[in-house]
N, C-alpha and C. Protein backbone atom coordinates (compact mmCIF):
# COMPACT_ATOMS: atom_id res chain seq x y z
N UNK A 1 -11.44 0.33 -8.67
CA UNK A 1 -12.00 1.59 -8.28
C UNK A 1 -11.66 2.62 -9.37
N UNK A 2 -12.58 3.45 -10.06
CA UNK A 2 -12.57 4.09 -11.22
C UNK A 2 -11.42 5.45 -10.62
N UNK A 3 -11.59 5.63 -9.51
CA UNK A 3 -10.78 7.18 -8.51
C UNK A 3 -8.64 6.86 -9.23
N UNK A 4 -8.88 5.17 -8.72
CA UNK A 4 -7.55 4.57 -8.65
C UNK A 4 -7.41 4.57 -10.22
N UNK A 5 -7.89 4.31 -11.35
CA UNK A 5 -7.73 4.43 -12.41
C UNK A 5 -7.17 5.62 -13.30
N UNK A 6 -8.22 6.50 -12.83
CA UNK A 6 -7.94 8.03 -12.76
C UNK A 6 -6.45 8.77 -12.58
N UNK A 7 -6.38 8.74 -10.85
CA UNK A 7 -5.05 8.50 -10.62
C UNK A 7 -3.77 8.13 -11.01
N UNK A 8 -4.52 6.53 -11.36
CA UNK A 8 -2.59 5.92 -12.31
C UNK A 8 -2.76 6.92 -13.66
N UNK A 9 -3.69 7.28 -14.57
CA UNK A 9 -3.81 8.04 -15.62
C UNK A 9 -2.95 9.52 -15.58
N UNK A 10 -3.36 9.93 -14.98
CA UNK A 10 -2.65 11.36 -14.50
C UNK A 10 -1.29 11.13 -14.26
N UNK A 11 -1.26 10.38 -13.19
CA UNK A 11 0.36 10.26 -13.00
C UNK A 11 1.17 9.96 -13.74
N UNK A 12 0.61 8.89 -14.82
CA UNK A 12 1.65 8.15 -15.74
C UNK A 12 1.82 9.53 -16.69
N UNK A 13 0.98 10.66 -16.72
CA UNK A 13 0.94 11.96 -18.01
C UNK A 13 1.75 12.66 -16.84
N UNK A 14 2.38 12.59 -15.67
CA UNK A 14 3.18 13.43 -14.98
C UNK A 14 2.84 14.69 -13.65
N UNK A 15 1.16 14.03 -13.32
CA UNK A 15 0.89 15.02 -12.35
C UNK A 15 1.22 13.74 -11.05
N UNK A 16 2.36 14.32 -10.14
CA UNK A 16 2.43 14.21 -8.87
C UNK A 16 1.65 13.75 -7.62
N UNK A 17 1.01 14.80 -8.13
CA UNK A 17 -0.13 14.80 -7.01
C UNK A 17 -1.14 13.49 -6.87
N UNK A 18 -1.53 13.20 -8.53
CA UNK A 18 -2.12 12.02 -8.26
C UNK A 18 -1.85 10.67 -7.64
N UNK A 19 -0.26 10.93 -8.01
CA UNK A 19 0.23 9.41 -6.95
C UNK A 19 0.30 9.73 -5.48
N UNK A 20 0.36 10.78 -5.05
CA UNK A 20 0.47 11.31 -3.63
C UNK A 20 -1.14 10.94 -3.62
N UNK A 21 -2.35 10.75 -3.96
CA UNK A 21 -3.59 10.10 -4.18
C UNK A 21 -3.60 8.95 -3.75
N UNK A 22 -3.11 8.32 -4.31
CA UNK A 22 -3.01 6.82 -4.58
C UNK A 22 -2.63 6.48 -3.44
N UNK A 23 -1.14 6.72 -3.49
CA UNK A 23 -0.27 6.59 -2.18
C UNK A 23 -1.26 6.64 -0.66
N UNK A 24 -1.85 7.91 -0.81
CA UNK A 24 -2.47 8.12 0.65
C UNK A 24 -3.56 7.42 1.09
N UNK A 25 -4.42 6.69 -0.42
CA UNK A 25 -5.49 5.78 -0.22
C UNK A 25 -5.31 4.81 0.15
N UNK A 26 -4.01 3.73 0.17
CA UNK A 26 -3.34 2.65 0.32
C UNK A 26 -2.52 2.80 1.43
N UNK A 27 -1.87 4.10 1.77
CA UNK A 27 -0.37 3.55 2.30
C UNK A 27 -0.68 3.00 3.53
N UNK A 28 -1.96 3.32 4.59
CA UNK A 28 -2.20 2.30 6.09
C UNK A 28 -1.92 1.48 5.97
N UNK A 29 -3.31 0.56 4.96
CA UNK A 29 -3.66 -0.35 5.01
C UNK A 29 -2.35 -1.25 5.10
N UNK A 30 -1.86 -1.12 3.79
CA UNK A 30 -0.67 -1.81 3.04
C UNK A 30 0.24 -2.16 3.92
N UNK A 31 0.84 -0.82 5.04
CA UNK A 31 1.64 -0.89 5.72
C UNK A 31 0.96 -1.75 7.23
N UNK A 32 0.00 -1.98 7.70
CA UNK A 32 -0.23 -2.91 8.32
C UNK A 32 -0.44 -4.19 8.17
N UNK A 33 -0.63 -4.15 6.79
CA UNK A 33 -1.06 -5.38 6.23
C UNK A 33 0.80 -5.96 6.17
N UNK A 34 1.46 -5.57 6.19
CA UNK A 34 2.86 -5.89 5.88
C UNK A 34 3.60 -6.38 7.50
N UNK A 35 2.94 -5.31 8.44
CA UNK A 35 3.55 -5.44 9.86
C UNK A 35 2.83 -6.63 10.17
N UNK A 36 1.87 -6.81 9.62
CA UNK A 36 0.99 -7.91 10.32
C UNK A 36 1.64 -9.24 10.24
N UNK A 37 1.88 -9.57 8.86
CA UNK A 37 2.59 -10.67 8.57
C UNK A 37 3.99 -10.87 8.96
N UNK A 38 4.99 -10.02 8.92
CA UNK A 38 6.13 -10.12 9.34
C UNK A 38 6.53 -9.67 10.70
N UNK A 39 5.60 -9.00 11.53
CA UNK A 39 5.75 -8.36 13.01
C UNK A 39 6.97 -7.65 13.26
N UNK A 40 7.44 -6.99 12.41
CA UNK A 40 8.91 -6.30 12.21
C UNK A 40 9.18 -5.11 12.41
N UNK A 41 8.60 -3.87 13.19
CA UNK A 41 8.52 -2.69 12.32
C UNK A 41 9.74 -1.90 11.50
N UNK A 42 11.02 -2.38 12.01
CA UNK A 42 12.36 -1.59 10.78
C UNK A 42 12.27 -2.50 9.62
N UNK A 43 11.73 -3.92 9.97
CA UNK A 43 11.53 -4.26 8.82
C UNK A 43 10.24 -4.07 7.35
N UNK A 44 9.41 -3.77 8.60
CA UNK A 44 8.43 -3.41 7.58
C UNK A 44 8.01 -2.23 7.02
N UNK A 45 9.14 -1.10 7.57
CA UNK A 45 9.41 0.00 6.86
C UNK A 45 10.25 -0.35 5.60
N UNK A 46 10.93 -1.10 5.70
CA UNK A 46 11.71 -1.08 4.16
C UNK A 46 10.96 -1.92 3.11
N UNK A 47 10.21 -2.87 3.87
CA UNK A 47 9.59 -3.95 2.65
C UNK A 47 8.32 -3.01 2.24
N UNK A 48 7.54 -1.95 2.75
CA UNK A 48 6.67 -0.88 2.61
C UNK A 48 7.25 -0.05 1.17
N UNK A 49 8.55 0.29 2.03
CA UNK A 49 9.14 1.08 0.59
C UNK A 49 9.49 0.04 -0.65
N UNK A 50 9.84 -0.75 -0.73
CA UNK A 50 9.99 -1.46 -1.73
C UNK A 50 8.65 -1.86 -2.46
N UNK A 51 7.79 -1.95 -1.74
CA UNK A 51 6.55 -2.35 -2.60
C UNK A 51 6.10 -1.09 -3.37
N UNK A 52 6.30 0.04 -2.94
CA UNK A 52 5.95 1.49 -3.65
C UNK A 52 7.21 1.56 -4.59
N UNK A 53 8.16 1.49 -4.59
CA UNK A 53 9.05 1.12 -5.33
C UNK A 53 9.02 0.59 -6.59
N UNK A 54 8.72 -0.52 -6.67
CA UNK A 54 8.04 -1.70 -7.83
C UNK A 54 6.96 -1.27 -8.25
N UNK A 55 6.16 -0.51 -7.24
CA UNK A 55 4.96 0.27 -7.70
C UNK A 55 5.13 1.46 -8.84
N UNK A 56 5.82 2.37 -8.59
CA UNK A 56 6.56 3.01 -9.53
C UNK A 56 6.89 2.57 -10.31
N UNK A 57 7.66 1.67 -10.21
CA UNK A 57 8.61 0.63 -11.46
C UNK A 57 7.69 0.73 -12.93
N UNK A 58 7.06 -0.15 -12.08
CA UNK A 58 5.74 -1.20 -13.03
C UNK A 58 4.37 -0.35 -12.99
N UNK A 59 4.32 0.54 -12.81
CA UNK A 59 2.65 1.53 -12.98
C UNK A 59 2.52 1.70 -14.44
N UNK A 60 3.98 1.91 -15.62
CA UNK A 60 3.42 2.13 -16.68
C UNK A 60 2.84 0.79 -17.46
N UNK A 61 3.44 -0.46 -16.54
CA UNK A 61 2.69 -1.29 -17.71
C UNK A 61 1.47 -2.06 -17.13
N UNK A 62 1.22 -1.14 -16.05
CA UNK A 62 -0.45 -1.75 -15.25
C UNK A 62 -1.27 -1.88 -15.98
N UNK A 63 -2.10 -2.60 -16.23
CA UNK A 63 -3.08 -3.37 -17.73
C UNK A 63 -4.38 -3.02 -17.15
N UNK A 64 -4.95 -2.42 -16.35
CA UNK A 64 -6.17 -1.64 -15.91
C UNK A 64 -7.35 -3.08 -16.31
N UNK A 65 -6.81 -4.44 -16.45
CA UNK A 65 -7.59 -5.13 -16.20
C UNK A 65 -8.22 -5.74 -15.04
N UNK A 66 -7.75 -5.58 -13.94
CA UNK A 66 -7.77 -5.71 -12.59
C UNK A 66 -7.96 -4.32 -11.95
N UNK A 67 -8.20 -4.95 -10.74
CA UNK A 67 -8.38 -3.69 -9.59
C UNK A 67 -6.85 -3.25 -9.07
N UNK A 68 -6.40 -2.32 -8.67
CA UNK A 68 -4.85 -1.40 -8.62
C UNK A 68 -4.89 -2.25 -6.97
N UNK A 69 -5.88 -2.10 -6.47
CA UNK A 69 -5.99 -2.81 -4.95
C UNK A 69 -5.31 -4.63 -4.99
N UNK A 70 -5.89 -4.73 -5.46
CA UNK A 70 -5.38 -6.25 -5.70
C UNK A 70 -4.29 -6.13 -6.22
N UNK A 71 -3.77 -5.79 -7.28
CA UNK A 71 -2.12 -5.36 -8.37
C UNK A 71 -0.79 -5.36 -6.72
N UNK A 72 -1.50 -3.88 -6.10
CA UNK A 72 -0.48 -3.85 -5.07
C UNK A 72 -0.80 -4.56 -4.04
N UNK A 73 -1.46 -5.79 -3.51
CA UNK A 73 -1.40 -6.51 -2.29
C UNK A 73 -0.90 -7.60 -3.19
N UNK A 74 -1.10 -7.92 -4.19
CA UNK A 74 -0.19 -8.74 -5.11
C UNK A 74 1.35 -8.58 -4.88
N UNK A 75 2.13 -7.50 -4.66
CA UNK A 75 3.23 -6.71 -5.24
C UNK A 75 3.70 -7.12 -3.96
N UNK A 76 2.71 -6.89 -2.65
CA UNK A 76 3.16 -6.83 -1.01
C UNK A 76 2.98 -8.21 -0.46
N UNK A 77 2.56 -9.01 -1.02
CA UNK A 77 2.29 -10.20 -0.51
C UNK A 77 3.87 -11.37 -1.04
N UNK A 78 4.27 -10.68 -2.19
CA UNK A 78 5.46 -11.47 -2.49
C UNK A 78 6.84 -10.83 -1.96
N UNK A 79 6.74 -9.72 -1.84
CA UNK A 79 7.72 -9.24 -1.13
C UNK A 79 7.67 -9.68 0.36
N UNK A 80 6.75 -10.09 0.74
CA UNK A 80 6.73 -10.53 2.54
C UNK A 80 7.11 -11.94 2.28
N UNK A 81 6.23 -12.43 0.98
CA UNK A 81 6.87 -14.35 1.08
C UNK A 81 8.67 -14.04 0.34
N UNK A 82 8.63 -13.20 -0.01
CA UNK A 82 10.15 -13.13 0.25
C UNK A 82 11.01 -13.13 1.20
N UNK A 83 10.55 -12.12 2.03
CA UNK A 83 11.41 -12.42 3.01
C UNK A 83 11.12 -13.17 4.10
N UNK A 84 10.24 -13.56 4.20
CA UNK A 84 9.90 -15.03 4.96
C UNK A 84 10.34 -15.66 4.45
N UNK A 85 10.94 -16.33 3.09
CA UNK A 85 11.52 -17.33 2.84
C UNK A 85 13.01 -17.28 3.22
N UNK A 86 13.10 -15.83 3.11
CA UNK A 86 15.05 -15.07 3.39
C UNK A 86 15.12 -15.17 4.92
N UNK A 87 14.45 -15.41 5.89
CA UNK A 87 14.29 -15.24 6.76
C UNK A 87 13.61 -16.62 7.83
N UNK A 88 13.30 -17.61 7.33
CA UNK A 88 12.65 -18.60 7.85
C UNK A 88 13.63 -19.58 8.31
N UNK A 89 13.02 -20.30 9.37
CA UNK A 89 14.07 -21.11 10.42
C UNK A 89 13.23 -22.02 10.22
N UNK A 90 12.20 -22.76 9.09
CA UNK A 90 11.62 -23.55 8.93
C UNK A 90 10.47 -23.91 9.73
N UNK A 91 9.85 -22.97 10.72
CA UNK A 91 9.20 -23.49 11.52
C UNK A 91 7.57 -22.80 10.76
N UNK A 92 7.15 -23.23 9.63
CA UNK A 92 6.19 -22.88 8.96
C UNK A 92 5.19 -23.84 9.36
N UNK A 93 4.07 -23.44 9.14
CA UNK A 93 2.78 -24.62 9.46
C UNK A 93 2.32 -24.61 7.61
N UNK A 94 1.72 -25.61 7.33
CA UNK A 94 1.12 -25.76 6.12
C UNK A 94 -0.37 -26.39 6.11
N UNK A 95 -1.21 -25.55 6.59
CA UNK A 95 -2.71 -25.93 6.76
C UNK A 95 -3.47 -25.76 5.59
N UNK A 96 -3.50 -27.15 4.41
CA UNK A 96 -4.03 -27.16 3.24
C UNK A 96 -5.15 -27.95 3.46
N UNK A 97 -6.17 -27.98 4.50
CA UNK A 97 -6.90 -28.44 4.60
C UNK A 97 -8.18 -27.81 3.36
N UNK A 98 -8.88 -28.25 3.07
CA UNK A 98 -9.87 -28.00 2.64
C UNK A 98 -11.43 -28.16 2.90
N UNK A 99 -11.82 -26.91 2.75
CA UNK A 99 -13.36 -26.76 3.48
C UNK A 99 -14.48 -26.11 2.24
N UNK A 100 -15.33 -26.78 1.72
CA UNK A 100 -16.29 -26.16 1.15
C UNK A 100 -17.68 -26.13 1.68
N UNK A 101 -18.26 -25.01 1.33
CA UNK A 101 -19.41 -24.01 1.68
C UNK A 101 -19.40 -23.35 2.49
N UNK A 102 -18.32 -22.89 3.53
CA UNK A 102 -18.16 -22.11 4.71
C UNK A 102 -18.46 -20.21 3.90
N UNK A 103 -19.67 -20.50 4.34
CA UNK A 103 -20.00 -18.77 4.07
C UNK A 103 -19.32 -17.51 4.03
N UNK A 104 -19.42 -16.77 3.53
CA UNK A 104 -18.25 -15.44 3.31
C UNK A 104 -18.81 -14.84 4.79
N UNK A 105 -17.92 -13.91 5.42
CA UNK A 105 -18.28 -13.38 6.76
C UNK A 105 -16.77 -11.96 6.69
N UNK A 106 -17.15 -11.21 7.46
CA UNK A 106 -16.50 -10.35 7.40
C UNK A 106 -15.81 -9.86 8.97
N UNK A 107 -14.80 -9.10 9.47
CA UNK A 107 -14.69 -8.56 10.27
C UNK A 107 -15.73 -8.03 11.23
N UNK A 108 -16.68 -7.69 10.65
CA UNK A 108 -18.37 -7.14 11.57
C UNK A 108 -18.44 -8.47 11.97
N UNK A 109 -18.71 -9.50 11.29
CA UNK A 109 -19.43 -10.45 11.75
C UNK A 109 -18.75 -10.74 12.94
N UNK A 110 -17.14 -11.17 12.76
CA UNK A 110 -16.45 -11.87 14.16
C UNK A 110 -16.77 -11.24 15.16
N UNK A 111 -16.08 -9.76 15.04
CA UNK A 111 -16.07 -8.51 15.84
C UNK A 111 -17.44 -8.82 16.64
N UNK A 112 -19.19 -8.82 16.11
CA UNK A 112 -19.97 -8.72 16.36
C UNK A 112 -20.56 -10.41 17.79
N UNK A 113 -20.25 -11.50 16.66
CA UNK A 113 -20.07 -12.62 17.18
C UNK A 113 -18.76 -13.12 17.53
N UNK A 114 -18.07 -12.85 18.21
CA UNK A 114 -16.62 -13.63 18.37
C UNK A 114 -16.83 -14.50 19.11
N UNK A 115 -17.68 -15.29 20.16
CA UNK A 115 -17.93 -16.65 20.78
C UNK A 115 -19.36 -16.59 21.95
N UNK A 116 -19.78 -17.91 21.49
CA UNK A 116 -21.05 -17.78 22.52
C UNK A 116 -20.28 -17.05 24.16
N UNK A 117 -21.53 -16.22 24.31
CA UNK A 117 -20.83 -15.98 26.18
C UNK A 117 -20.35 -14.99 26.44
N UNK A 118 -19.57 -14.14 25.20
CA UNK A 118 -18.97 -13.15 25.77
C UNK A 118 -20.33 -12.05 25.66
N UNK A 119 -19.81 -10.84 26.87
CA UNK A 119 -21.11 -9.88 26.61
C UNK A 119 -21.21 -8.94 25.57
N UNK A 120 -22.40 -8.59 25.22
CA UNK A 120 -22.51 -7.88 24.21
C UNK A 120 -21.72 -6.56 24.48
N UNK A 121 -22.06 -6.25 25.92
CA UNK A 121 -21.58 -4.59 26.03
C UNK A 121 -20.32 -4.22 26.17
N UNK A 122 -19.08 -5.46 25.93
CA UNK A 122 -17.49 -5.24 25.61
C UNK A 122 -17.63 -3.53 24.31
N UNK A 123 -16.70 -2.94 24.96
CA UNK A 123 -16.32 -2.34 24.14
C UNK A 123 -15.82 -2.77 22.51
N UNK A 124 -16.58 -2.18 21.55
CA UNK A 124 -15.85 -3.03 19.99
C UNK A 124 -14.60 -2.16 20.00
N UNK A 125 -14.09 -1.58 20.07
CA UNK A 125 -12.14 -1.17 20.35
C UNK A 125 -11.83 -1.70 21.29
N UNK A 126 -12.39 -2.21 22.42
CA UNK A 126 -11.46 -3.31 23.61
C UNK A 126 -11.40 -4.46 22.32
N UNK A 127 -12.78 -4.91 22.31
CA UNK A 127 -12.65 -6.58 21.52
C UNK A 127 -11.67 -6.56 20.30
N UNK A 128 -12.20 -5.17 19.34
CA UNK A 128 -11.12 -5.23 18.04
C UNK A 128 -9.43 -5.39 18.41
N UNK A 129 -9.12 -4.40 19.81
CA UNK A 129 -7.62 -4.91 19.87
C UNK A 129 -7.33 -6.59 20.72
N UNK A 130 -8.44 -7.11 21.09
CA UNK A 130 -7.94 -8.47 21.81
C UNK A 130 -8.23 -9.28 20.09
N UNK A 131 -8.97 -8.94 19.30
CA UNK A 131 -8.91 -9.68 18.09
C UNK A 131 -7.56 -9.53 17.18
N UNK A 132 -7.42 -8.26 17.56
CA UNK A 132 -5.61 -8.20 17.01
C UNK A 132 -4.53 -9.05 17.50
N UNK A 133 -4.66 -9.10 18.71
CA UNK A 133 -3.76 -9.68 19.32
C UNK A 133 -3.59 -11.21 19.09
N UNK A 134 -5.01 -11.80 19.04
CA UNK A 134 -4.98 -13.04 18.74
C UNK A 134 -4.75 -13.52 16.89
N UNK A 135 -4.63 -12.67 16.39
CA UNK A 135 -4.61 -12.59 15.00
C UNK A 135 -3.18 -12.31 14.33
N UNK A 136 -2.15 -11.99 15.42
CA UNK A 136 -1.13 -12.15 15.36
C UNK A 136 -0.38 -13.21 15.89
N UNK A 137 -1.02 -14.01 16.47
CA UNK A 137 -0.84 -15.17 16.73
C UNK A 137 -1.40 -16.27 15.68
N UNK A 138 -1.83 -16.24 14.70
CA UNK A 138 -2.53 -17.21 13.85
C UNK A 138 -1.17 -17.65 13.04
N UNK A 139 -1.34 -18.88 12.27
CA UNK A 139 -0.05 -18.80 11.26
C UNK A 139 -0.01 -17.95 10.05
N UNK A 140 0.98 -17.92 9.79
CA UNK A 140 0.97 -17.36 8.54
C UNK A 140 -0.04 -17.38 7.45
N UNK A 141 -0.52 -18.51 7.12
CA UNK A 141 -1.69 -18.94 5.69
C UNK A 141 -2.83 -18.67 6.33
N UNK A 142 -3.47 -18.62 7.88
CA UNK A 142 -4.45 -18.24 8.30
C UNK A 142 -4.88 -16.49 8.34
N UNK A 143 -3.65 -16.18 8.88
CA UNK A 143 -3.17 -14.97 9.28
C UNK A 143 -3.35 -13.76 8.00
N UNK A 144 -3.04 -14.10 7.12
CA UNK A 144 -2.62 -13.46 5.85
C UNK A 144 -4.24 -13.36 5.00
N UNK A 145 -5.01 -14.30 5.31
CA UNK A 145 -6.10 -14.49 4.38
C UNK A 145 -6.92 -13.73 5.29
N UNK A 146 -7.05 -13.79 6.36
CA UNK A 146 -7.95 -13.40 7.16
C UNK A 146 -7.69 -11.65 7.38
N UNK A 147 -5.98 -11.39 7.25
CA UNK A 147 -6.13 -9.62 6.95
C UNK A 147 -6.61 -9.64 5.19
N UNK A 148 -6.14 -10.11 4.30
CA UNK A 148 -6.26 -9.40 3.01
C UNK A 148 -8.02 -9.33 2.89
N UNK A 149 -9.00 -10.74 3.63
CA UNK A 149 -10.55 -10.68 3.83
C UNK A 149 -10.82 -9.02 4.26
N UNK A 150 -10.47 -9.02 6.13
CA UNK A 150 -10.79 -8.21 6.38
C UNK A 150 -10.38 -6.62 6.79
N UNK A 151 -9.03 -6.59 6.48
CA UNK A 151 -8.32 -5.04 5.70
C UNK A 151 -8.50 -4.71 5.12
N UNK A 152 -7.88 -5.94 3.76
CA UNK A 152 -7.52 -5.40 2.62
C UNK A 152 -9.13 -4.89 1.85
N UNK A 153 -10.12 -5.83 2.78
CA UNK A 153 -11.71 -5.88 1.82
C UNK A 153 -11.87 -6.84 0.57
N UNK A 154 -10.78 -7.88 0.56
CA UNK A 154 -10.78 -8.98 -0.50
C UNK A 154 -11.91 -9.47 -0.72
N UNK A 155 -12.46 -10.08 -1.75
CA UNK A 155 -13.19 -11.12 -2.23
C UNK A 155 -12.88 -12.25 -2.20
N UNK A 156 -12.92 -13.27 -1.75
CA UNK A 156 -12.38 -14.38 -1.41
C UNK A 156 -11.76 -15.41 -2.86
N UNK A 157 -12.69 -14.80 -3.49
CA UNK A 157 -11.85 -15.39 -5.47
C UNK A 157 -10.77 -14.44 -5.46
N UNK A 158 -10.48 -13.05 -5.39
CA UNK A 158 -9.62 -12.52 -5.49
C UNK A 158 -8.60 -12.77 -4.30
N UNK A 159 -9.09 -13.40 -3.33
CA UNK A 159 -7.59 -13.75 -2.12
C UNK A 159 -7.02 -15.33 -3.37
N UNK A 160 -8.20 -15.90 -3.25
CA UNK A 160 -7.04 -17.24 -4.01
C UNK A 160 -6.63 -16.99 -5.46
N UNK A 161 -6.79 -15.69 -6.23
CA UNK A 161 -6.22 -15.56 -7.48
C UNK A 161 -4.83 -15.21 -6.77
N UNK A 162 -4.89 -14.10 -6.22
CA UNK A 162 -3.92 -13.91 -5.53
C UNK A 162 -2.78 -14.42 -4.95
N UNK A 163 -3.21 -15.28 -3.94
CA UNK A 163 -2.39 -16.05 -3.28
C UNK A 163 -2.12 -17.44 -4.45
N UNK A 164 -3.08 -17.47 -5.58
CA UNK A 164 -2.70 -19.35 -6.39
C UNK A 164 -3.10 -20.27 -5.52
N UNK A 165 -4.21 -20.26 -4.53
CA UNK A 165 -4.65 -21.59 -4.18
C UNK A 165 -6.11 -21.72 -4.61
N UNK A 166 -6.78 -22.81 -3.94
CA UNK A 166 -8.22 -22.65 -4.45
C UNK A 166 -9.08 -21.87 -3.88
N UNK A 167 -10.27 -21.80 -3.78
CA UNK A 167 -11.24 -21.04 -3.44
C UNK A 167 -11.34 -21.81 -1.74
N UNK A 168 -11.73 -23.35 -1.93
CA UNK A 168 -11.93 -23.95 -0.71
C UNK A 168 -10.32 -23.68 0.17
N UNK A 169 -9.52 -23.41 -0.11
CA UNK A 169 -8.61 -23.73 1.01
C UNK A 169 -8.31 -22.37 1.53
N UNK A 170 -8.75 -21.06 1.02
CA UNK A 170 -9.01 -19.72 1.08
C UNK A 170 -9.91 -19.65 2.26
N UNK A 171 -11.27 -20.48 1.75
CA UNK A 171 -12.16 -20.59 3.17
C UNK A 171 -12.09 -21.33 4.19
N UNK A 172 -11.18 -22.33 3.79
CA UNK A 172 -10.99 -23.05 5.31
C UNK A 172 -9.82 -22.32 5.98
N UNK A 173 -8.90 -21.32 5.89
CA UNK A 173 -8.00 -20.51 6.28
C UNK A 173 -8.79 -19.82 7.26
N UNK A 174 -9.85 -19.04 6.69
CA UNK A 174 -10.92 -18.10 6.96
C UNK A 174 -11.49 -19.08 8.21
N UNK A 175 -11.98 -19.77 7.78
CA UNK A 175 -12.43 -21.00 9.16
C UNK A 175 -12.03 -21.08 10.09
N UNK A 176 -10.91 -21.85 10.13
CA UNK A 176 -9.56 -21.70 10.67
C UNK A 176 -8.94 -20.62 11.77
N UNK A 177 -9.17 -19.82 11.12
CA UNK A 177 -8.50 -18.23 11.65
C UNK A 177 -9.45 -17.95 12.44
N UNK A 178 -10.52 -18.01 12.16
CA UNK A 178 -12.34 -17.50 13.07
C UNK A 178 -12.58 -18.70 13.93
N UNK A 179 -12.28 -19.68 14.31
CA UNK A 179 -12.54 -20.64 15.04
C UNK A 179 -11.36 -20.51 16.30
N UNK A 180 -10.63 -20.02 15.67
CA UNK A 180 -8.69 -20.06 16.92
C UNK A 180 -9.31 -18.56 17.40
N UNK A 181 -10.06 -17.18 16.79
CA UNK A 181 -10.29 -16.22 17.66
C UNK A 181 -11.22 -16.33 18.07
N UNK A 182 -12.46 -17.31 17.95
CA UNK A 182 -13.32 -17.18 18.82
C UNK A 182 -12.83 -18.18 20.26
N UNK A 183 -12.17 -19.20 20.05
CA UNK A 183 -11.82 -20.16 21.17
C UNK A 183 -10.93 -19.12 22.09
N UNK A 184 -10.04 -18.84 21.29
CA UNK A 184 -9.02 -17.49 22.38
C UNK A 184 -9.73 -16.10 23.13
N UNK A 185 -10.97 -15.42 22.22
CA UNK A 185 -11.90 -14.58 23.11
C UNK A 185 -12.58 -15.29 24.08
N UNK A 186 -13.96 -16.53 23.74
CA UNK A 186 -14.13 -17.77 24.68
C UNK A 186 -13.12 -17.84 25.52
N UNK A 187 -12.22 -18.38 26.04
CA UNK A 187 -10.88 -18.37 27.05
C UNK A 187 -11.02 -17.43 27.37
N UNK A 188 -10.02 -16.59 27.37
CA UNK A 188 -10.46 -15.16 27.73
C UNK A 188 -11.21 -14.65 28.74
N UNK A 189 -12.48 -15.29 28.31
CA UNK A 189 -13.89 -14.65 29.04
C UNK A 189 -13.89 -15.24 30.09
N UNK A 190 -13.79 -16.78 30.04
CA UNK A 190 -14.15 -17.20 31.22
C UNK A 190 -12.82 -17.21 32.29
N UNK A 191 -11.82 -17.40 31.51
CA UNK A 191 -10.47 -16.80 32.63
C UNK A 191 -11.20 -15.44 33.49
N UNK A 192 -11.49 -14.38 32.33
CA UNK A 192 -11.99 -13.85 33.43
C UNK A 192 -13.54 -13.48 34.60
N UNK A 193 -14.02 -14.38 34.17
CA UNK A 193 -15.27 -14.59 34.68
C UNK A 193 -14.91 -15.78 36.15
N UNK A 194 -13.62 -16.35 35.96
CA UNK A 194 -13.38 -16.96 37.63
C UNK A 194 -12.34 -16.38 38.25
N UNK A 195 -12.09 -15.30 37.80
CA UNK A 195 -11.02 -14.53 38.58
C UNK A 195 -11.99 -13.91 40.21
């Protein structure tokens, strides 16, 4: 984003304000994108600050060859597999399955289609928070691809540059993740359709 370019420019010459820019364009997202994965919130206040932290650190030698968006979910994504690794009781899933041609789809789409059956006229803020809910339930490698898709606004080449896997195992995550929330909305529905 040319705004974010701008921004690191200024700041690195000493105007303030522009990182208070930056900062304010990112800091939600980032910071949910952080609670999401680790479900922590004292924790994900400090791993928040640390990623702005390193952000600071390392802004002067940002190479403006990449997008600043990607740089810092880069920055936040290893600080969380950090402390998931500082923090893990081993009970990780490792779903390296691989899926090719599964179409790019976005948050509209699920949101819009989340499973044959349910009605159209659900509220989309009822459905978006039962899609949260079940999305915190996904594993980790599902979980993570499916916010940086539809938070962060990833490109799915840029989730697996990112993350270092391939393109196909990026989309079968994506698969994956959209198949466990449509079966859990599906459920759902008809739980409550025999109540």
């Amino acid at each position: 984003m040319e705004q974010d370019r701008l921004d690191i420019r200024e700041y690195l010459n000493g105007n303030m304000s522009a990182f208070q820019r930056l900062y304010g364009r990112y800091e939600r997202q980032l910071f949910f994108y952080i609670l999401s994965m680790i479900r922590q919130t004292q924790n994900t206040e400090d791993l928040f600050q640390d990623v702005w932290m390193q952000v600071i650190k390392k802004l002067p030698g940002f190479s403006f060859k990449g997008e600043f968006r990607n740089w810092i979910y880069t920055i936040a994504h290893h600080k969380v597999i950090d402390y998931i690794r500082a923090n893990s009781k081993g009970d990780t899933v490792n779903l390296e399955d691989q899926l090719a041609g599964q179409e790019e789809r976005n948050l509209h789409d699920v949101l819009t289609d989340p499973a044959p059956g349910i009605p159209r006229q659900l509220a989309v803020k009822e459905l978006f928070d039962k899609v949260r809910v079940v999305v915190d339930t996904l594993p980790e490698e599902q979980r993570e691809v499916f916010l940086l898709r539809c938070d962060a606004g990833m490109k799915f080449k840029e989730i697996a540059i990112m993350l270092e896997i391939s393109i196909n195992t990026v989309l079968g995550r994506m698969h994956y993740a959209q198949k466990r929330i449509r079966q859990e909305l599906h459920q759902e529905y008809y739980e409550y359709e025999s109540r």
